[in-house]
N, C-alpha and C. Protein backbone atom coordinates (compact mmCIF):
# COMPACT_ATOMS: atom_id res chain seq x y z
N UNK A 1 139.11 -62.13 0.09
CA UNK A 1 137.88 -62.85 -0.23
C UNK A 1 138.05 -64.30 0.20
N UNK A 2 137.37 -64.73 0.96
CA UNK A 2 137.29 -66.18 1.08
C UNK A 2 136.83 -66.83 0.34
N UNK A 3 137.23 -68.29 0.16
CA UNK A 3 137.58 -69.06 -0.79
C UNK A 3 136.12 -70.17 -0.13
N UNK A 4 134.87 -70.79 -1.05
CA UNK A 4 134.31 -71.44 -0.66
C UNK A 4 133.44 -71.87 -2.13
N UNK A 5 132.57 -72.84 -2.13
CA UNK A 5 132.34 -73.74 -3.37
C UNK A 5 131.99 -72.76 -4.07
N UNK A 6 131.46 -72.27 -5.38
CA UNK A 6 131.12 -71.54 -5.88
C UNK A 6 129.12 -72.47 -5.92
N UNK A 7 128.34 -71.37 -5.67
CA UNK A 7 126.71 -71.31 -5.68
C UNK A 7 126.52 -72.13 -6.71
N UNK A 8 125.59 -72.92 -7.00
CA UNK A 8 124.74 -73.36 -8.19
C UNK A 8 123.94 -72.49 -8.50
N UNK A 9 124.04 -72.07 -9.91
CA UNK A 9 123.03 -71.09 -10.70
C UNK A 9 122.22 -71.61 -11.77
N UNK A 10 121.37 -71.11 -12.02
CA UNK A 10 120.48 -71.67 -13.43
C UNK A 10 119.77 -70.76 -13.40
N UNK A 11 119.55 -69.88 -15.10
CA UNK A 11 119.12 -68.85 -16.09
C UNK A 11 117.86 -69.69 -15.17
N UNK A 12 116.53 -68.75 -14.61
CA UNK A 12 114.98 -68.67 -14.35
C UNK A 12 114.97 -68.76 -12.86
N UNK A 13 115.90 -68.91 -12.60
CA UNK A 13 115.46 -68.61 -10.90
C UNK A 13 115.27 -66.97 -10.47
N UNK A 14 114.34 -67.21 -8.75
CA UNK A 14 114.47 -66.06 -8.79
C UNK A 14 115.33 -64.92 -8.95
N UNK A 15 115.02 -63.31 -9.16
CA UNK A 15 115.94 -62.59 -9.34
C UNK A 15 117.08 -62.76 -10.53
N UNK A 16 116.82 -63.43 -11.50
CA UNK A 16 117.47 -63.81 -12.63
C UNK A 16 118.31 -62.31 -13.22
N UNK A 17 117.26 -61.35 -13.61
CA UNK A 17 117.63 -59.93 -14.22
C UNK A 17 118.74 -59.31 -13.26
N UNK A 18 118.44 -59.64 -12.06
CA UNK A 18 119.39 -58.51 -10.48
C UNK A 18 120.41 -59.53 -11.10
N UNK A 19 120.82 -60.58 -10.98
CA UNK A 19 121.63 -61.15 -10.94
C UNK A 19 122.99 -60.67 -12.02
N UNK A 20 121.96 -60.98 -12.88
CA UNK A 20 122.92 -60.66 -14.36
C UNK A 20 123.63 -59.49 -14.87
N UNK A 21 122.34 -58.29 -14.35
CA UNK A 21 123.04 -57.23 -14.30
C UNK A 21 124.46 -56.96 -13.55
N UNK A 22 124.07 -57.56 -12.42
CA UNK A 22 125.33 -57.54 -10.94
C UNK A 22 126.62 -58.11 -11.82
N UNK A 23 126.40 -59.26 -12.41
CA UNK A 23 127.46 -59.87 -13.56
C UNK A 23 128.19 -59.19 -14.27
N UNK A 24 127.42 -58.33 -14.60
CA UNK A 24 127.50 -58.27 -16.29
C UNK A 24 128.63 -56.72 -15.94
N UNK A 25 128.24 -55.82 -14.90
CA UNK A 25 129.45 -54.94 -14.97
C UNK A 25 129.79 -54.31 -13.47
N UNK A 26 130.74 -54.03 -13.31
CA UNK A 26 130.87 -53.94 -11.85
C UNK A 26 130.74 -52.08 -11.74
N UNK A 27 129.77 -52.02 -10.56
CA UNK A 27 129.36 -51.02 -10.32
C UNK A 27 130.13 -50.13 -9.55
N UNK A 28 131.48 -50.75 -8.74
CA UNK A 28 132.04 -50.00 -8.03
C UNK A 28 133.66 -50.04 -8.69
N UNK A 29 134.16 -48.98 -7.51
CA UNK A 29 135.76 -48.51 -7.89
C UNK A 29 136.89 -50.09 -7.66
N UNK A 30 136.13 -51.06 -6.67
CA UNK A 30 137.08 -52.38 -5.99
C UNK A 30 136.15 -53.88 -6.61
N UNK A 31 137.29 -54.25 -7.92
CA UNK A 31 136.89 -55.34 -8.44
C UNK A 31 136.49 -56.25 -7.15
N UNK A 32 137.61 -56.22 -6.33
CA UNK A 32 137.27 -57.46 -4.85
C UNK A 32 135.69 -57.26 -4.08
N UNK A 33 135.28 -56.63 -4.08
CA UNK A 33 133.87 -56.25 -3.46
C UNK A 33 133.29 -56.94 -4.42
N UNK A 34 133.19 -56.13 -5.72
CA UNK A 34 132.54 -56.46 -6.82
C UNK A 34 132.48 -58.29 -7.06
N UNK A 35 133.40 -58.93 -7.46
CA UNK A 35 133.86 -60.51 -7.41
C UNK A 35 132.82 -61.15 -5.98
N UNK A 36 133.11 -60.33 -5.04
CA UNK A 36 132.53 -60.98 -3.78
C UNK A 36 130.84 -60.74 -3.71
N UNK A 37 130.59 -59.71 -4.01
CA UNK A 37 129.15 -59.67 -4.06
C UNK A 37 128.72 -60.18 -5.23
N UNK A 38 129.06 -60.49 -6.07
CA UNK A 38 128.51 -61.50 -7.26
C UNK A 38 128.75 -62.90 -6.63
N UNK A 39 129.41 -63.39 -5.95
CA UNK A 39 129.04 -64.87 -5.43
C UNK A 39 128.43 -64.77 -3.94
N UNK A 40 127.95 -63.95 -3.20
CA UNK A 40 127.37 -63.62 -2.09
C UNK A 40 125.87 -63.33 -2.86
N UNK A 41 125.67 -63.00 -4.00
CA UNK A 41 124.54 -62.67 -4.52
C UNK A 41 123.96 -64.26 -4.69
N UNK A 42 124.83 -64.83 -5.61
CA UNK A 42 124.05 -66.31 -6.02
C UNK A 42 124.12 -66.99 -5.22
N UNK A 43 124.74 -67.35 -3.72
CA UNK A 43 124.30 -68.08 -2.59
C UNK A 43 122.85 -67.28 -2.19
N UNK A 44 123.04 -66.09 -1.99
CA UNK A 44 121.89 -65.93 -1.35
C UNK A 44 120.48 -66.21 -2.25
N UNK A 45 120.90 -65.38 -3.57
CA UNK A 45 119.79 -66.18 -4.09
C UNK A 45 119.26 -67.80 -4.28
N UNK A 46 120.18 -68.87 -4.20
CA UNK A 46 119.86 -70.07 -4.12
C UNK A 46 119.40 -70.55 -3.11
N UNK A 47 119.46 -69.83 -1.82
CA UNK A 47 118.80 -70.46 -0.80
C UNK A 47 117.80 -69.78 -0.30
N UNK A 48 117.38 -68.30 -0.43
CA UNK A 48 116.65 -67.24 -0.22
C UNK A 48 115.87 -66.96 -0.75
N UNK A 49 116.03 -66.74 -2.13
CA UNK A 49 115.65 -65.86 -3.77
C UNK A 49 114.18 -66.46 -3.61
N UNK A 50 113.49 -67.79 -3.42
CA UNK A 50 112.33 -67.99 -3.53
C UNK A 50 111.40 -66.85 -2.44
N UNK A 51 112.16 -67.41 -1.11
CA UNK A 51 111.24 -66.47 0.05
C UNK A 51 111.81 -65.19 0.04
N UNK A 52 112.66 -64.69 -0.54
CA UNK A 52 112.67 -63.14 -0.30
C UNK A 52 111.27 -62.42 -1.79
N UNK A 53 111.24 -63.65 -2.87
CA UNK A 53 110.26 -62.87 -3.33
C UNK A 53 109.19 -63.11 -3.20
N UNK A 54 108.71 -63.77 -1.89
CA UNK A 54 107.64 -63.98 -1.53
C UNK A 54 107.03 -63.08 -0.53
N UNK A 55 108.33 -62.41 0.28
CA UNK A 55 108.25 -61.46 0.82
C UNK A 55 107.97 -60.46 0.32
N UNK A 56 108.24 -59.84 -0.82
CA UNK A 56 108.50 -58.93 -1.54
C UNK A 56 109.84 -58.47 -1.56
N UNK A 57 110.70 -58.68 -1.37
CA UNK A 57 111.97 -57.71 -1.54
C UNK A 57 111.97 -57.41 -2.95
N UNK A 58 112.44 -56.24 -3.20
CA UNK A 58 113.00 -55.43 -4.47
C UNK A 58 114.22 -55.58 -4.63
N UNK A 59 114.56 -55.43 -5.86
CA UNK A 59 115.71 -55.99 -6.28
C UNK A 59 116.81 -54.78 -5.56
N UNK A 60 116.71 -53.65 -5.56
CA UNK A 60 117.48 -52.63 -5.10
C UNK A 60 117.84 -53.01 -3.96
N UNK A 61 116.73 -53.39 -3.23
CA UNK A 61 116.83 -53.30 -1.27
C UNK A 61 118.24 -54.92 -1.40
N UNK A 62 118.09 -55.63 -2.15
CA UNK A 62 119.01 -56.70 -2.45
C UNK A 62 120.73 -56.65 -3.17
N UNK A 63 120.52 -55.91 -3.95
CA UNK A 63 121.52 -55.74 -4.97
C UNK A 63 122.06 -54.54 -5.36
N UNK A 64 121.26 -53.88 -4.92
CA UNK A 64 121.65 -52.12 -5.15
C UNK A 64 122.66 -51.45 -4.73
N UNK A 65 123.31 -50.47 -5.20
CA UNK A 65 124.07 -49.89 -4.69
C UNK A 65 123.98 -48.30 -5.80
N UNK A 66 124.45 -47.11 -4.31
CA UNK A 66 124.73 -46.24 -5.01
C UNK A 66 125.85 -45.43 -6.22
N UNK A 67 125.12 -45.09 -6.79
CA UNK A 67 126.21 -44.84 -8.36
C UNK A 67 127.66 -44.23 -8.33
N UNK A 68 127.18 -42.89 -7.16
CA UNK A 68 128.18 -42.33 -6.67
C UNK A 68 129.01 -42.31 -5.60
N UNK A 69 128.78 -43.01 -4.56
CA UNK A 69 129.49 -42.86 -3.10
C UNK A 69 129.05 -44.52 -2.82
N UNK A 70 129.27 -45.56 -4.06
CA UNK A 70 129.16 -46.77 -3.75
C UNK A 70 129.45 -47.64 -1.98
N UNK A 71 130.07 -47.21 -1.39
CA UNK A 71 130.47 -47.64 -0.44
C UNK A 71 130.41 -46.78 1.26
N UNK A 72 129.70 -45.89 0.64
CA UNK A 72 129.49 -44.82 1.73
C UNK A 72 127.98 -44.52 2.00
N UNK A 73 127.22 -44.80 1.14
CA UNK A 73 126.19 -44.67 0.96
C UNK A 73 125.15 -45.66 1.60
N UNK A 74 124.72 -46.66 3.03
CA UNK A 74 124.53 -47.20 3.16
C UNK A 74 122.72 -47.76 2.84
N UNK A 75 122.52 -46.37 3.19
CA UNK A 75 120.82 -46.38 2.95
C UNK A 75 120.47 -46.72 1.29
N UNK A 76 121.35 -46.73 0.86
CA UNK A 76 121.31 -47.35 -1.04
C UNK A 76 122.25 -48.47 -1.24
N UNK A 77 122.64 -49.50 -0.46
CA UNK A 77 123.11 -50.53 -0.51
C UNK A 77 122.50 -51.84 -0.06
N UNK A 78 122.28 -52.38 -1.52
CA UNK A 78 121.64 -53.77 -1.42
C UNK A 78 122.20 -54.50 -0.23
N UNK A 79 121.60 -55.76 0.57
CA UNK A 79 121.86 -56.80 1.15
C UNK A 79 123.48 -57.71 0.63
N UNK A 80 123.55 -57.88 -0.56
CA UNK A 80 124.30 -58.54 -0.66
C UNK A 80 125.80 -57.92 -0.57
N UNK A 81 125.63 -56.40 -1.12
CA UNK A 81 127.01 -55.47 -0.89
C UNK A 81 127.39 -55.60 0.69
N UNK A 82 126.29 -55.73 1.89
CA UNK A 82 126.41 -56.13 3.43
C UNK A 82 127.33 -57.27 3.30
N UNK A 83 126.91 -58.54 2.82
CA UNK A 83 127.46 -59.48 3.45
C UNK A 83 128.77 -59.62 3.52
N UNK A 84 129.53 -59.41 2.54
CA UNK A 84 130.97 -59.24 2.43
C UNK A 84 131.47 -60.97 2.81
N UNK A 85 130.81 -62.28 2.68
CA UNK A 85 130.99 -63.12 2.41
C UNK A 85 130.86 -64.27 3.51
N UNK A 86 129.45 -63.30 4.72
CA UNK A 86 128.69 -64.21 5.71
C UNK A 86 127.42 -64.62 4.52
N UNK A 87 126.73 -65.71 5.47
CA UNK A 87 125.66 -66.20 4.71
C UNK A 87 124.49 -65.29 5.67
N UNK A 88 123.04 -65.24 5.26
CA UNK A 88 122.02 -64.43 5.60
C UNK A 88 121.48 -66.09 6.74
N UNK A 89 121.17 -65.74 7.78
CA UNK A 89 120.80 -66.80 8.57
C UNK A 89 119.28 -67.04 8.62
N UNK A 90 118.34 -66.23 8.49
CA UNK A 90 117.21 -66.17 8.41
C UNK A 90 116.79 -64.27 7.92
N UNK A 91 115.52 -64.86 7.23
CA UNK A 91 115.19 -64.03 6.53
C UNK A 91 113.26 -63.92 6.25
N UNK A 92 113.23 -62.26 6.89
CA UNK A 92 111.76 -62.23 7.10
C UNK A 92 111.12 -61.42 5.99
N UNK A 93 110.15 -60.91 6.03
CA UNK A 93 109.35 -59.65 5.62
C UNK A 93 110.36 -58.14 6.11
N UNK A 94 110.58 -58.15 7.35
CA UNK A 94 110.99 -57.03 7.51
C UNK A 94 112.74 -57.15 8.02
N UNK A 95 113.32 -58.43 8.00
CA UNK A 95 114.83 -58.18 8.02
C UNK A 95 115.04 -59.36 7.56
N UNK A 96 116.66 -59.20 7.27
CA UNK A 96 117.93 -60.51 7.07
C UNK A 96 118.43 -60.15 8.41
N UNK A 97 118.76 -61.23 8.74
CA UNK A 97 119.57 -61.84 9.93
C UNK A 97 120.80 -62.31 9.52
N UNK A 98 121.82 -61.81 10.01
CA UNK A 98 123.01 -62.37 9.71
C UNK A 98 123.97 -62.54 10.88
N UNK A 99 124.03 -63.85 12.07
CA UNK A 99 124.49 -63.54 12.68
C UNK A 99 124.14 -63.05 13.78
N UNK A 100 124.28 -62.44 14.65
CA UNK A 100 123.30 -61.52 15.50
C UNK A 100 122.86 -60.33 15.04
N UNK A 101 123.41 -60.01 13.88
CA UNK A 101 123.09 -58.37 13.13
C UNK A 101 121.38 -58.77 12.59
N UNK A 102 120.47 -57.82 12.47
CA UNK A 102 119.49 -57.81 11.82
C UNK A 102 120.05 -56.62 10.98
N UNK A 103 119.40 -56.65 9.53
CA UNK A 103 118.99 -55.72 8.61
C UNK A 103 118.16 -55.47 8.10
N UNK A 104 117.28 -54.39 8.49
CA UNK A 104 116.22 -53.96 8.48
C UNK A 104 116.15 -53.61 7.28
N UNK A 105 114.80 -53.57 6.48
CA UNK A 105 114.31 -53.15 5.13
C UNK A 105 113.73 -51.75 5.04
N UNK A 106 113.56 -51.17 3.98
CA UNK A 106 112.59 -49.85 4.35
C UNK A 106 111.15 -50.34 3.86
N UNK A 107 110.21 -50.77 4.42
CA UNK A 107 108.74 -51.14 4.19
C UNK A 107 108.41 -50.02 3.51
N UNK A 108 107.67 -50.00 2.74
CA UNK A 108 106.78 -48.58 2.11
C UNK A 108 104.94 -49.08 2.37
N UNK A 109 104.04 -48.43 2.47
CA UNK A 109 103.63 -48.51 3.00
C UNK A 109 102.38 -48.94 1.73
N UNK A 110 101.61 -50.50 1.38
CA UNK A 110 101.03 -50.86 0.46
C UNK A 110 99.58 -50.20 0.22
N UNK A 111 99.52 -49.96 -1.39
CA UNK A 111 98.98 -48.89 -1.71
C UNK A 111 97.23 -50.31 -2.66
């Protein structure tokens, strides 16, 4: 895990609930993932968290991960389980940019 300032957080920003949960217990078998996507979470949310929920992102498509095959499972893995401790370079409606990688969202189709 690389070593870099730790995020500024404050209880009411966006994504407050994703956050805490992500905190509060680690969802996978590797504390180190776990540790890393909890501070890959609160950068991104401090610089993102406004326009991704302006976009709409869901907290899943962000933070999610699957219960059982945590790490294999890609189509159920939040954004932030991706970064593994790049920053998101730009960020649309329909992807994060990281880098030259885009990551595409699954749009559903508004009802």
């Amino acid at each position: 895990m690389k070593e870099s300032p730790r995020p500024r957080y404050a209880p009411g920003m966006a994504y407050d609930k994703a956050l805490e949960q992500l905190r509060s217990r680690n969802p996978t078998p590797d504390p180190t993932r776990w540790e890393q996507a909890k501070h890959d979470a609160a950068r991104f949310v401090e610089k993102w968290g406004d326009r991704a929920q302006e976009f709409g992102w869901p907290d899943a498509e962000l933070f999610g991960i699957d219960p059982l095959a945590p790490f294999a499972r890609y189509e159920n893995m939040g954004l932030v389980w991706l970064l593994q401790g790049r920053g998101v370079d730009d960020l649309t409606e329909q992807f994060a940019r990281i880098g030259r990688t885009r990551m595409f969202r699954k749009l559903r189709e508004k009802t």
